[in-house]
C-alpha atoms as a PDB file:
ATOM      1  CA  UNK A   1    -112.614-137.404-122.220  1.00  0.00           C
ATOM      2  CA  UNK A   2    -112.433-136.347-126.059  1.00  0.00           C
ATOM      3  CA  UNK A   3    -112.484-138.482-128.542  1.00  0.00           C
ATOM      4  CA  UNK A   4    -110.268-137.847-131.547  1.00  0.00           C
ATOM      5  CA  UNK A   5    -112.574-138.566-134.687  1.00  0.00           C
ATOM      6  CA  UNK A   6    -109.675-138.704-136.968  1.00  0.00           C
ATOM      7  CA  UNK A   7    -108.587-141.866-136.068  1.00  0.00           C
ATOM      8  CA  UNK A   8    -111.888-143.632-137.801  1.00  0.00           C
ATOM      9  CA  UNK A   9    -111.657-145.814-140.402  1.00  0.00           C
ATOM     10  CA  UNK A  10    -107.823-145.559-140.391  1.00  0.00           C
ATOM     11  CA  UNK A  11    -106.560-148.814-141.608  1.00  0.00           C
ATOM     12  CA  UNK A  12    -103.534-150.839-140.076  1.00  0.00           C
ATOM     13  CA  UNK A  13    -101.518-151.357-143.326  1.00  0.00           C
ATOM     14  CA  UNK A  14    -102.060-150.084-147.016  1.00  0.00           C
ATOM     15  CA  UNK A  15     -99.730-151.639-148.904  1.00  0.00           C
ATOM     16  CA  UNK A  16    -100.392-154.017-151.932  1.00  0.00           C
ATOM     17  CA  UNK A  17     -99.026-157.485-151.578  1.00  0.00           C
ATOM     18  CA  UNK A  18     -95.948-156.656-154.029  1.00  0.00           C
ATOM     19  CA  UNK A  19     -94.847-154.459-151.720  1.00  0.00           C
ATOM     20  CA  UNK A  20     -95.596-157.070-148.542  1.00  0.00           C
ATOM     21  CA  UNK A  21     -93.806-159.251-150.896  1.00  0.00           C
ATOM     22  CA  UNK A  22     -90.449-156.624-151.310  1.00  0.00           C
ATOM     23  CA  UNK A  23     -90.308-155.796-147.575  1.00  0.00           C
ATOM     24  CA  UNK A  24     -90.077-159.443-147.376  1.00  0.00           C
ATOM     25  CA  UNK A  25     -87.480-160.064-149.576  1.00  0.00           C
ATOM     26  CA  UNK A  26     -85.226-157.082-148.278  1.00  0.00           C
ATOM     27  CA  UNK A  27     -85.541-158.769-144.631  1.00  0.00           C
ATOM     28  CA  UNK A  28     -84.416-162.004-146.104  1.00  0.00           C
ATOM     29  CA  UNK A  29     -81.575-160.100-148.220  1.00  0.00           C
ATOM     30  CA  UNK A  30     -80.355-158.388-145.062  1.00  0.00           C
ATOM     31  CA  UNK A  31     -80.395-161.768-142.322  1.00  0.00           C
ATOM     32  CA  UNK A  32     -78.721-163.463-145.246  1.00  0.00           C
ATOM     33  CA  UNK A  33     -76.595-161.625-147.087  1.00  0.00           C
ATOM     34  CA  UNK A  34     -75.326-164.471-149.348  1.00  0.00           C
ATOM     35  CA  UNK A  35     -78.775-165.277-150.220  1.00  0.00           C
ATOM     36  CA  UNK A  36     -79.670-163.654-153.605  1.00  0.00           C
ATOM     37  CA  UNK A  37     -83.408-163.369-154.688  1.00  0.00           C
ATOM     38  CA  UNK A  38     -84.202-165.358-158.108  1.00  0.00           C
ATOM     39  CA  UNK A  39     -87.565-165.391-159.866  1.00  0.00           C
ATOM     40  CA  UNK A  40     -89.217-168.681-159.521  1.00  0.00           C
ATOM     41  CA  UNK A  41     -87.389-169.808-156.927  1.00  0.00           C
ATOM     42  CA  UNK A  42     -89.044-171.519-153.593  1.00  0.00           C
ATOM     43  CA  UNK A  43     -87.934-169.109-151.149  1.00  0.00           C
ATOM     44  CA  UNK A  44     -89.677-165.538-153.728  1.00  0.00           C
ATOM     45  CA  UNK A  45     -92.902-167.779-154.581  1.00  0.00           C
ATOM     46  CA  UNK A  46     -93.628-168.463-150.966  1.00  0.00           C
ATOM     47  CA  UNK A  47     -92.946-164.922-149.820  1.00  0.00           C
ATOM     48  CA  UNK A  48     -95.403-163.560-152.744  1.00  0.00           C
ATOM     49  CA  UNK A  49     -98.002-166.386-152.068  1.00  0.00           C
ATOM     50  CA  UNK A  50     -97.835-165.639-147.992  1.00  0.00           C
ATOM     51  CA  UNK A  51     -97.840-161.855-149.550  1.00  0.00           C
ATOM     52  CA  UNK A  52    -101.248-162.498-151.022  1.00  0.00           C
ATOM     53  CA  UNK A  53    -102.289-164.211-147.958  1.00  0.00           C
ATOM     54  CA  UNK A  54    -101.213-161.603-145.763  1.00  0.00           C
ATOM     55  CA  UNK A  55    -102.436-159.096-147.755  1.00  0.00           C
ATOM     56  CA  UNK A  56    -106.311-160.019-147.606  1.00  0.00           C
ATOM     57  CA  UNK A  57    -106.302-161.001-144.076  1.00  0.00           C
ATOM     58  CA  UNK A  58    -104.987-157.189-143.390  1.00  0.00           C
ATOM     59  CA  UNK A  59    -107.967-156.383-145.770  1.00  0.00           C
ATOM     60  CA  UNK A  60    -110.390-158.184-143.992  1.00  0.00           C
ATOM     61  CA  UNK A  61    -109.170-156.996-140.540  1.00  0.00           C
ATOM     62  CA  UNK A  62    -108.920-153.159-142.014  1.00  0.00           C
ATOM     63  CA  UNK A  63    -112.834-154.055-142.482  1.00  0.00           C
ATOM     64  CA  UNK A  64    -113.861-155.261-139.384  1.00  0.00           C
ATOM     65  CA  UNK A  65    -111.951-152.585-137.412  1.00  0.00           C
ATOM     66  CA  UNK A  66    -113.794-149.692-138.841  1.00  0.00           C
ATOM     67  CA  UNK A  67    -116.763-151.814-138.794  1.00  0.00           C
ATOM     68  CA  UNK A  68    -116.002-152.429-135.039  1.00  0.00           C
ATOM     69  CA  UNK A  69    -115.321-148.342-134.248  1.00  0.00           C
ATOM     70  CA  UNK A  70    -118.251-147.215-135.759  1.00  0.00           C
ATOM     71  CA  UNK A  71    -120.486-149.768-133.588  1.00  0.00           C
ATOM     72  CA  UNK A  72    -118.537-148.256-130.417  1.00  0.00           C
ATOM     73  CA  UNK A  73    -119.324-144.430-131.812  1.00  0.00           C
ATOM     74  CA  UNK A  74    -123.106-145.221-132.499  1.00  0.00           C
ATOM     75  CA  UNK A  75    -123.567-147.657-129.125  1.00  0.00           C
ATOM     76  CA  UNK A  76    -121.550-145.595-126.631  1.00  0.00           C
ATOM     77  CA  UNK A  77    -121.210-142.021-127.920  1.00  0.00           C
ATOM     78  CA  UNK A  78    -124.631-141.698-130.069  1.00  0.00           C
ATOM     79  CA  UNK A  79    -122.718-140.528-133.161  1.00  0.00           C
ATOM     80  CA  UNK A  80    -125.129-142.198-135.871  1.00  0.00           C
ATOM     81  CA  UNK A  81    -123.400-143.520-139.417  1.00  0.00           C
ATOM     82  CA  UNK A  82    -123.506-141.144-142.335  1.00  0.00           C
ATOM     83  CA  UNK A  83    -125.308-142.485-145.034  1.00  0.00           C
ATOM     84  CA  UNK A  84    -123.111-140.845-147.747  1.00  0.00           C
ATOM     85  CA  UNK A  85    -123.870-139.947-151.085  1.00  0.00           C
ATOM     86  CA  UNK A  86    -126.123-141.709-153.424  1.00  0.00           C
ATOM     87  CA  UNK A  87    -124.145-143.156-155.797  1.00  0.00           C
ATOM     88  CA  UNK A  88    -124.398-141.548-159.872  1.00  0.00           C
ATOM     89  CA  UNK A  89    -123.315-143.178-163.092  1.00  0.00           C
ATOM     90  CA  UNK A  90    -121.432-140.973-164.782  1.00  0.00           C
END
């Protein structure tokens, strides 16, 4: 079996919670097409605080999946971490 080395450390979402926050917003626009998006009202500062919310949880589990694949690569395929580079100031 091979194992694609690739795929590590690929994260399940990149985007910033504005744009969590505008995906949202177009959803909403297109179930409800009457509904028109206005700063400040309920419905935009849920969506961008569930944005913000959303977006650290999909931090956190970007984390703890790379954290978990490279515990599977050093346990079951004896590929050890790379230390990387020793960090300079510039």
């Amino acid at each position: 079996m091979a194992f694609d080395l690739s795929s590590i450390g690929v994260p399940l979402d990149e985007r910033y919670p504005q744009d969590l926050a505008l995906a949202s917003i177009d959803g909403l626009q297109a179930a409800l097409p009457s509904w028109v998006a206005r700063n400040a009202s309920p419905e935009v500062v849920l969506i961008e605080a569930v944005a913000l919310a959303v977006a650290d949880i999909v931090n956190a589990a970007n984390d703890t999946i790379a954290a978990i694949e490279q515990d599977i690569l050093d346990r079951q395929y004896q590929v050890p971490r790379l230390a990387g580079s020793v960090a300079s100031g510039a």
